[in-house]
PDB file of N, CA and C in Angstrom:
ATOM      1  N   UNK A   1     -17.186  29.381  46.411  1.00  0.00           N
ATOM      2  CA  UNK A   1     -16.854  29.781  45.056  1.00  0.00           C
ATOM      3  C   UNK A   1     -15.547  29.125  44.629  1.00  0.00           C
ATOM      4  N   UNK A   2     -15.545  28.524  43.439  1.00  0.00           N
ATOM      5  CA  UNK A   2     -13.641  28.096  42.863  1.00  0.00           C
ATOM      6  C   UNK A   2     -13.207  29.126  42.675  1.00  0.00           C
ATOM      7  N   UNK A   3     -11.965  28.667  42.474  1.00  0.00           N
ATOM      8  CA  UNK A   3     -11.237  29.346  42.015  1.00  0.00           C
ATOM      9  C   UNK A   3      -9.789  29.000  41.156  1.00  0.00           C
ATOM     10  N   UNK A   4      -9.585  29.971  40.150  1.00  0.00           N
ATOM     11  CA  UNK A   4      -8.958  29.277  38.698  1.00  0.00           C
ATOM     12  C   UNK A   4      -7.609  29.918  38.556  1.00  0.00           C
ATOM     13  N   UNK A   5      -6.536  29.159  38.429  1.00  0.00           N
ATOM     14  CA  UNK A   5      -4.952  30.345  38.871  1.00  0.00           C
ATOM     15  C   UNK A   5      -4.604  29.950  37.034  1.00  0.00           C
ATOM     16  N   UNK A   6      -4.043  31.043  36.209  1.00  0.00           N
ATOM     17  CA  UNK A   6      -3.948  30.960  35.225  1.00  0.00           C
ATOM     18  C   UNK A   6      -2.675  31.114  34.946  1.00  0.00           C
ATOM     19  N   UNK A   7      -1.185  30.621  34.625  1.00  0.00           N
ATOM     20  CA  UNK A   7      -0.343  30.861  34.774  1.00  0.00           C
ATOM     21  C   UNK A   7       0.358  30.947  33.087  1.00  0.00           C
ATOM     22  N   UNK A   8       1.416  32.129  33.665  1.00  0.00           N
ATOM     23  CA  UNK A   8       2.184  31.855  32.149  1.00  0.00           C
ATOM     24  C   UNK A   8       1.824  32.849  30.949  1.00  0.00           C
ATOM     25  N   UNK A   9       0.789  33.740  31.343  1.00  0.00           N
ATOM     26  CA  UNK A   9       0.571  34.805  30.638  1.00  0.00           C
ATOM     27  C   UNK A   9       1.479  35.337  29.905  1.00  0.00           C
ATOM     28  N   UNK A  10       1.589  35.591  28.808  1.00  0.00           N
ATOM     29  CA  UNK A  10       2.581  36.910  27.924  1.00  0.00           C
ATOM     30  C   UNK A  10       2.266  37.855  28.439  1.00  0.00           C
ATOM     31  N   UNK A  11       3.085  39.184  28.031  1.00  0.00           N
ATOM     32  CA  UNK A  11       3.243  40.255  29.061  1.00  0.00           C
ATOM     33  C   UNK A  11       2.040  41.277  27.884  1.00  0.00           C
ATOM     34  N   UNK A  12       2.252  40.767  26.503  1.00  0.00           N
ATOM     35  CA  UNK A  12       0.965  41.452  25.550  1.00  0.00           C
ATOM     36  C   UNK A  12      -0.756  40.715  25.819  1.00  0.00           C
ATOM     37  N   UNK A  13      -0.709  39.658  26.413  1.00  0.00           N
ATOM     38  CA  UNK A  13      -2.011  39.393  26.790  1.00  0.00           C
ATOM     39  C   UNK A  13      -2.531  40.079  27.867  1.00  0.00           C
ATOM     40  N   UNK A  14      -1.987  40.588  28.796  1.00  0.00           N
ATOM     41  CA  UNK A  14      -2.100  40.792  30.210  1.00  0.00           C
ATOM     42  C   UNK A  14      -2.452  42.371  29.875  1.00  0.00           C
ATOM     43  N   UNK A  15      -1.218  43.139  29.463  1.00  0.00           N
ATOM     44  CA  UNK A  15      -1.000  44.707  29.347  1.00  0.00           C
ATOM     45  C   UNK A  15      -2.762  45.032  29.430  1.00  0.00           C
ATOM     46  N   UNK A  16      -3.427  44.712  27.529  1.00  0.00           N
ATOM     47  CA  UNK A  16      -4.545  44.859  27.318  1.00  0.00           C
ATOM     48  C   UNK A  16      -5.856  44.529  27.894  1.00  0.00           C
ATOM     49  N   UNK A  17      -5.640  43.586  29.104  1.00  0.00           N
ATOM     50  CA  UNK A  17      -6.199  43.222  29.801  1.00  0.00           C
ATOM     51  C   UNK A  17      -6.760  44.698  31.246  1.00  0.00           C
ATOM     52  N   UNK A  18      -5.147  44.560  31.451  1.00  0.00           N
ATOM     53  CA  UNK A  18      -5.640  45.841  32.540  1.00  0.00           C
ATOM     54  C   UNK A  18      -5.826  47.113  32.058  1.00  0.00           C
ATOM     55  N   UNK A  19      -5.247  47.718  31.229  1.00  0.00           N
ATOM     56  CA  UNK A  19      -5.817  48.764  30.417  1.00  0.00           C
ATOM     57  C   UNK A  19      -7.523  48.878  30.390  1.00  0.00           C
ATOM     58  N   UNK A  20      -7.979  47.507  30.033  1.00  0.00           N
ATOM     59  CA  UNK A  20      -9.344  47.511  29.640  1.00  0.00           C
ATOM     60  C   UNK A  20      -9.975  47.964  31.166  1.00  0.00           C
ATOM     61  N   UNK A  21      -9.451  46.889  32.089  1.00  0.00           N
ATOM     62  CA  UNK A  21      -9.937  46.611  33.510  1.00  0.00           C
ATOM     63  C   UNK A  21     -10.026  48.408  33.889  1.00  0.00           C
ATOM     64  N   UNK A  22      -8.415  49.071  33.614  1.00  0.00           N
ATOM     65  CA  UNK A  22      -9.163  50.346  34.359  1.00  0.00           C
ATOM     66  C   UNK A  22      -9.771  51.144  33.538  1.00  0.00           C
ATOM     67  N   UNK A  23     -10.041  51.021  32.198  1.00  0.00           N
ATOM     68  CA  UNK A  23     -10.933  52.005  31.745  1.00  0.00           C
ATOM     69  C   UNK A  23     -12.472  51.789  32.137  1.00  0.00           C
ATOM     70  N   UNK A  24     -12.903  50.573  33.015  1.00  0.00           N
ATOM     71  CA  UNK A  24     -13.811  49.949  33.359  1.00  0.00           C
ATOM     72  C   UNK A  24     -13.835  50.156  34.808  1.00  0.00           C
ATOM     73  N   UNK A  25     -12.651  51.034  35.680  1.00  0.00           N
ATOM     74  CA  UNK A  25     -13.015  51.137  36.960  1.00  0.00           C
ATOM     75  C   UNK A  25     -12.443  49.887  37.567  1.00  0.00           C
ATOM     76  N   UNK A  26     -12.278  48.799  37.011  1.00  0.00           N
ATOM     77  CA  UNK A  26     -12.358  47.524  37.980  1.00  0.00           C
ATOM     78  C   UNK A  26     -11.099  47.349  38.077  1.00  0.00           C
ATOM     79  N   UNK A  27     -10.600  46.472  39.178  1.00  0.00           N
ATOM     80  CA  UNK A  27      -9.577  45.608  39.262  1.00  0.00           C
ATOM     81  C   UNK A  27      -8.874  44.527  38.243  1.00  0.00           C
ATOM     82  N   UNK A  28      -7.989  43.882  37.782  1.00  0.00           N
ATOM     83  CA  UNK A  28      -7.860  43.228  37.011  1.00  0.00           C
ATOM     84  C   UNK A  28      -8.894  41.629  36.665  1.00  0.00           C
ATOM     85  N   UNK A  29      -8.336  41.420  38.572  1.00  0.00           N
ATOM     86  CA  UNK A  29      -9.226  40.531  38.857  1.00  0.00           C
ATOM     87  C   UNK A  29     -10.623  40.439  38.462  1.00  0.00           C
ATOM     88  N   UNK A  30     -11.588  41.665  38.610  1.00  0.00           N
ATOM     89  CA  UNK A  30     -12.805  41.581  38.681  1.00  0.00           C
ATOM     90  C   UNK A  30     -13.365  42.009  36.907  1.00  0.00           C
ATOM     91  N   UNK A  31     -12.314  42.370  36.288  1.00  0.00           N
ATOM     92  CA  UNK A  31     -12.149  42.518  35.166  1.00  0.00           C
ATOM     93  C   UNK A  31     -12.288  40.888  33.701  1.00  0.00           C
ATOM     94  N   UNK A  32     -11.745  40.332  34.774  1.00  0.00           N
ATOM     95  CA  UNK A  32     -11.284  39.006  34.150  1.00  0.00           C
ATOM     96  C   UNK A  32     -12.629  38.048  34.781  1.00  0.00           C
ATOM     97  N   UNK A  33     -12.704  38.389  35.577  1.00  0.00           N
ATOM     98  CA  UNK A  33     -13.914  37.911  35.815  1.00  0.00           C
ATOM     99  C   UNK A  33     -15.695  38.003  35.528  1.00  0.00           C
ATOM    100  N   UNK A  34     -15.778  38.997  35.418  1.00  0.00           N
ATOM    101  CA  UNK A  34     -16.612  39.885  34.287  1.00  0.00           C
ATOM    102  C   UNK A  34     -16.642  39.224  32.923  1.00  0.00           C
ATOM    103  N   UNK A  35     -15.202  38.876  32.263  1.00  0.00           N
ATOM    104  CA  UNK A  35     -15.045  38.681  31.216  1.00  0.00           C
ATOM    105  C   UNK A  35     -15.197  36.699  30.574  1.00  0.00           C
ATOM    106  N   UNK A  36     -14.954  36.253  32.178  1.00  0.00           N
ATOM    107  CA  UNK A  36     -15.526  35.068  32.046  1.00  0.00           C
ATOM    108  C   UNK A  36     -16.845  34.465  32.379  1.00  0.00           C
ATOM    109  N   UNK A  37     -17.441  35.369  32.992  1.00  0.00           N
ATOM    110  CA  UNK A  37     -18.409  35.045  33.523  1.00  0.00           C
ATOM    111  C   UNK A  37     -19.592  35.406  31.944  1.00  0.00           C
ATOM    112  N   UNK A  38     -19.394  36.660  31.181  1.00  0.00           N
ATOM    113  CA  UNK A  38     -19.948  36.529  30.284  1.00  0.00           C
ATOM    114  C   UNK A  38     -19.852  35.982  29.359  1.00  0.00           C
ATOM    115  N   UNK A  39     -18.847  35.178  28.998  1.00  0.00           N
ATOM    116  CA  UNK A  39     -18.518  33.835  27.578  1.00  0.00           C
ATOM    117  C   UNK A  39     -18.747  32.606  28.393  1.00  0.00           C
ATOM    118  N   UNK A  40     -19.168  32.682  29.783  1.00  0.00           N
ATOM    119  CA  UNK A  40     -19.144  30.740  30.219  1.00  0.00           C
ATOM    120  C   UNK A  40     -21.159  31.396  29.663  1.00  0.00           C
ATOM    121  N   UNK A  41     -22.271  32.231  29.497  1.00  0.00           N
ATOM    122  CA  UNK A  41     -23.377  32.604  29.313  1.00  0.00           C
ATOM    123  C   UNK A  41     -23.484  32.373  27.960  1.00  0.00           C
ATOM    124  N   UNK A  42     -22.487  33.251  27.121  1.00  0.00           N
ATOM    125  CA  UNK A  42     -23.250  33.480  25.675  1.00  0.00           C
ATOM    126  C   UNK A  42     -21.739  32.929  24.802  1.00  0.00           C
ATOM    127  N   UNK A  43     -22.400  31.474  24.604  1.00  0.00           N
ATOM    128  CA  UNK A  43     -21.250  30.275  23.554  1.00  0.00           C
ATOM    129  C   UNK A  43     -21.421  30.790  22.133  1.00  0.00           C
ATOM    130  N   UNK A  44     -20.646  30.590  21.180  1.00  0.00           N
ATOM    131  CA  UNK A  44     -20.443  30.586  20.073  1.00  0.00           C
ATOM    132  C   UNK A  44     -21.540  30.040  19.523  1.00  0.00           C
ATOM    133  N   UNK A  45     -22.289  29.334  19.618  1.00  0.00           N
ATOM    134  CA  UNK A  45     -24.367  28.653  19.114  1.00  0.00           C
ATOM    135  C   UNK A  45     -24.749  29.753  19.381  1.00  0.00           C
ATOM    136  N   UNK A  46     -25.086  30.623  20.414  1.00  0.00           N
ATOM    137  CA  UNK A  46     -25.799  32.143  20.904  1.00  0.00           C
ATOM    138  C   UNK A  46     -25.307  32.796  19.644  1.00  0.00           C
ATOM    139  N   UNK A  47     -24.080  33.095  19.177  1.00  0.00           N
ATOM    140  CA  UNK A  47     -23.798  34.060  18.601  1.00  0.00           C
ATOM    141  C   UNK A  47     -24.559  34.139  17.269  1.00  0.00           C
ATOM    142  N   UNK A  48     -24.330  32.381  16.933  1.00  0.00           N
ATOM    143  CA  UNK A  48     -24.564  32.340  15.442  1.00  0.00           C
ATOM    144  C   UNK A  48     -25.859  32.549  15.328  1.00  0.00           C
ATOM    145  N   UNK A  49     -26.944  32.133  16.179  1.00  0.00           N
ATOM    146  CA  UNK A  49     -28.246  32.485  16.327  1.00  0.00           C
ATOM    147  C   UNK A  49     -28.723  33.859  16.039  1.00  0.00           C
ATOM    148  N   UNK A  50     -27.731  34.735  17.030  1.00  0.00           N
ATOM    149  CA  UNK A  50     -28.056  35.441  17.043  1.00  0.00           C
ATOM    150  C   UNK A  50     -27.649  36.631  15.593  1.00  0.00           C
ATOM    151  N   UNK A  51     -26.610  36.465  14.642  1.00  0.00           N
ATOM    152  CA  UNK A  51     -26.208  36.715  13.581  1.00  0.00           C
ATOM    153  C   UNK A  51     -27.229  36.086  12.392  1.00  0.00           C
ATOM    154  N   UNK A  52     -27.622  34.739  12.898  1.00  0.00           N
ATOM    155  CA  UNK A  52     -29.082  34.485  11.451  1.00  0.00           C
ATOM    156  C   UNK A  52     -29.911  35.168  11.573  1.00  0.00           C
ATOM    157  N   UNK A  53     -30.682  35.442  12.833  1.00  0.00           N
ATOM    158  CA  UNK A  53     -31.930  36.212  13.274  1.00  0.00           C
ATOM    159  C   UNK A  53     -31.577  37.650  12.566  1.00  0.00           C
ATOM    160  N   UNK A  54     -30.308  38.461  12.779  1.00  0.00           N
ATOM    161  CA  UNK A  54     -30.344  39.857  12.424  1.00  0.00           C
ATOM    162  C   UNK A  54     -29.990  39.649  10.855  1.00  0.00           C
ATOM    163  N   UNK A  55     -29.279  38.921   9.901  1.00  0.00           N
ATOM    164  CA  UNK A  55     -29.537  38.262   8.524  1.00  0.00           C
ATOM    165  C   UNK A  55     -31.178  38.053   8.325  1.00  0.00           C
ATOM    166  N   UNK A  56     -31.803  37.554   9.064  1.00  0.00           N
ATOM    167  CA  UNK A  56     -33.365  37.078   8.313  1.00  0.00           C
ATOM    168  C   UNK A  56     -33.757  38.641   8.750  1.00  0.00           C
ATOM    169  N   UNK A  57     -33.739  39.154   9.473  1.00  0.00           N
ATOM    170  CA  UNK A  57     -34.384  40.286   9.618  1.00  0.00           C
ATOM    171  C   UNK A  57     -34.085  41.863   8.583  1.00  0.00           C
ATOM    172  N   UNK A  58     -33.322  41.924   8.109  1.00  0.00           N
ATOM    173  CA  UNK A  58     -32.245  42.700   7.408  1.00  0.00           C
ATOM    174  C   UNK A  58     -32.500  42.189   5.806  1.00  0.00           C
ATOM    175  N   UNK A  59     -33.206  40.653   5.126  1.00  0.00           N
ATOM    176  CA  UNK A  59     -33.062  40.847   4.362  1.00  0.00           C
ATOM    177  C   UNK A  59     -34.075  41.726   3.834  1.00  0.00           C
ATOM    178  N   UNK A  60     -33.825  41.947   2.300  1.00  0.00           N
ATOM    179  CA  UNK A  60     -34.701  42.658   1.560  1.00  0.00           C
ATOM    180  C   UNK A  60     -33.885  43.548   1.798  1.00  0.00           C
ATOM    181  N   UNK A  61     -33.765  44.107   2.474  1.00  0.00           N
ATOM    182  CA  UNK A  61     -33.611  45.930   2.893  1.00  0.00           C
ATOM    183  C   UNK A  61     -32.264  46.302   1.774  1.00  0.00           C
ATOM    184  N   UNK A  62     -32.013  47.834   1.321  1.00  0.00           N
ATOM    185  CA  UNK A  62     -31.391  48.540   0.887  1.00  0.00           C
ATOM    186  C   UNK A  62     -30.145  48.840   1.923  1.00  0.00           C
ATOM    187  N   UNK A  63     -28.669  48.556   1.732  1.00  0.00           N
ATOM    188  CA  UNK A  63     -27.721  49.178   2.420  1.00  0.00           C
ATOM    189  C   UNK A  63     -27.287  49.952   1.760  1.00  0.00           C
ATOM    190  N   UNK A  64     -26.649  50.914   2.552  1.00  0.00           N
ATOM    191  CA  UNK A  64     -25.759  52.149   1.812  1.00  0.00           C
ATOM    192  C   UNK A  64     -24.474  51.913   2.654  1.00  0.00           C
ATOM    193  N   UNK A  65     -22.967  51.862   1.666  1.00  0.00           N
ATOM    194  CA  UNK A  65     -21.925  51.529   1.936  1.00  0.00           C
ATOM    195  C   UNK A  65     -21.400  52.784   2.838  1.00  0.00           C
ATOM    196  N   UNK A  66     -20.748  52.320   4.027  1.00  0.00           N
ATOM    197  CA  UNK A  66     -20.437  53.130   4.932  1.00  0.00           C
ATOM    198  C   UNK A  66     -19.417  54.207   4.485  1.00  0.00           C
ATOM    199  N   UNK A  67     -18.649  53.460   3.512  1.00  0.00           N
ATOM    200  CA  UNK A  67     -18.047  54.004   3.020  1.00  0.00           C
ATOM    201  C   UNK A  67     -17.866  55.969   1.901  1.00  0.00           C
ATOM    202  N   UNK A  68     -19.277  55.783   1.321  1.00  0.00           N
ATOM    203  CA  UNK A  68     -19.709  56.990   0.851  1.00  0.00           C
ATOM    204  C   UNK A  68     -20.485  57.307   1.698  1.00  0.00           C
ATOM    205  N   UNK A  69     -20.948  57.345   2.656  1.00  0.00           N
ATOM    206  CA  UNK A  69     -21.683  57.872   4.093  1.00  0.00           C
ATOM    207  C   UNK A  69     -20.150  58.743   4.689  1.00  0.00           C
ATOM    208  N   UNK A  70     -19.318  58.589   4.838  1.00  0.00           N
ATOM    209  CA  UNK A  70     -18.180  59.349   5.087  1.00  0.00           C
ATOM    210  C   UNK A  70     -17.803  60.448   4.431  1.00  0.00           C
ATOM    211  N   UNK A  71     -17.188  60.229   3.411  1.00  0.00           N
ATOM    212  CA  UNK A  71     -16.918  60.474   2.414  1.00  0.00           C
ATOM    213  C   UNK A  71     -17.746  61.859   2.185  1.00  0.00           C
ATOM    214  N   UNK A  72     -18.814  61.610   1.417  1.00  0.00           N
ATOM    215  CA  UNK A  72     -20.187  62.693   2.455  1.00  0.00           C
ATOM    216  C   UNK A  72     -19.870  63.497   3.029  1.00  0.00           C
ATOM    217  N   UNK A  73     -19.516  63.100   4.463  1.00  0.00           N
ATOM    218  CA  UNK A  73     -19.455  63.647   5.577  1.00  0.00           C
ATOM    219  C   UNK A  73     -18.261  64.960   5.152  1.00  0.00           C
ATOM    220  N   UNK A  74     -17.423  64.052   5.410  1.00  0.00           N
ATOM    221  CA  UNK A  74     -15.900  65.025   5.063  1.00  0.00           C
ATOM    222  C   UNK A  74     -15.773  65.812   3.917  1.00  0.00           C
ATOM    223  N   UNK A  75     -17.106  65.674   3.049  1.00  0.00           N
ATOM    224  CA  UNK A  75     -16.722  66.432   2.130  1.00  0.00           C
ATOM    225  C   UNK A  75     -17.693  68.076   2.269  1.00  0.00           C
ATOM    226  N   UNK A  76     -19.054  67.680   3.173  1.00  0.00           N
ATOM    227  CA  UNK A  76     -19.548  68.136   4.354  1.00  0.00           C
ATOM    228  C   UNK A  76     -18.509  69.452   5.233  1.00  0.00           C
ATOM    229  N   UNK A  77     -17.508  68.645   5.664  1.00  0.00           N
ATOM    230  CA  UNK A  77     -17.165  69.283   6.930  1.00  0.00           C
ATOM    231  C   UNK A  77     -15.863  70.448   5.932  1.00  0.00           C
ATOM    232  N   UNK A  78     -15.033  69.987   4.673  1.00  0.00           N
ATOM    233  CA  UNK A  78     -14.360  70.483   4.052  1.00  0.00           C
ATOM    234  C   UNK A  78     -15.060  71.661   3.756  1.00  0.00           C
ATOM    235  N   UNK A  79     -16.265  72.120   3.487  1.00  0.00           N
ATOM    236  CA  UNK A  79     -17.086  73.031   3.039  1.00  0.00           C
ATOM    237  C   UNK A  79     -17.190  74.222   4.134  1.00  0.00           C
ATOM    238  N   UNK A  80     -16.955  73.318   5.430  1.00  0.00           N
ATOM    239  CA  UNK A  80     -17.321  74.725   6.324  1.00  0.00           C
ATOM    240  C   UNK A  80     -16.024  75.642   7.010  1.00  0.00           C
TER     241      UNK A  80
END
């Protein structure tokens, strides 16, 4: 297996890094690795693909702004 030494980190790139790692159980290491191992899989072409496909599929359809879906809600929860 290689292996990749990354040097020079800011201390705000890193923090959020392990934060993530232990809300995930993992090590930093295995964290970061996880995290490369799934972007060397799914490139920026995957994404966009995958953003036309849910656009062609979605059109036509009626949205309702998330926004008064809340709104709603809280006005919902003010009541009880």
């Amino acid at each position: 297996m290689s292996q990749v030494l990354v040097r020079d980190l800011k201390a705000d790139v890193v923090a959020p890094l392990k934060a993530r790692a232990k809300r995930h159980g993992h090590s930093l290491q295995t964290e970061l690795k996880e995290i490369l191992e799934t972007a060397s899989r799914h490139g920026v072409v995957d994404g966009r693909a995958l953003a036309d496909q849910n656009r062609r599929q979605l059109t036509g359809r009626a949205h309702t702004d998330s926004v008064d879906l809340l709104a709603e809600d809280r006005a919902r929860w003010a009541c009880m």
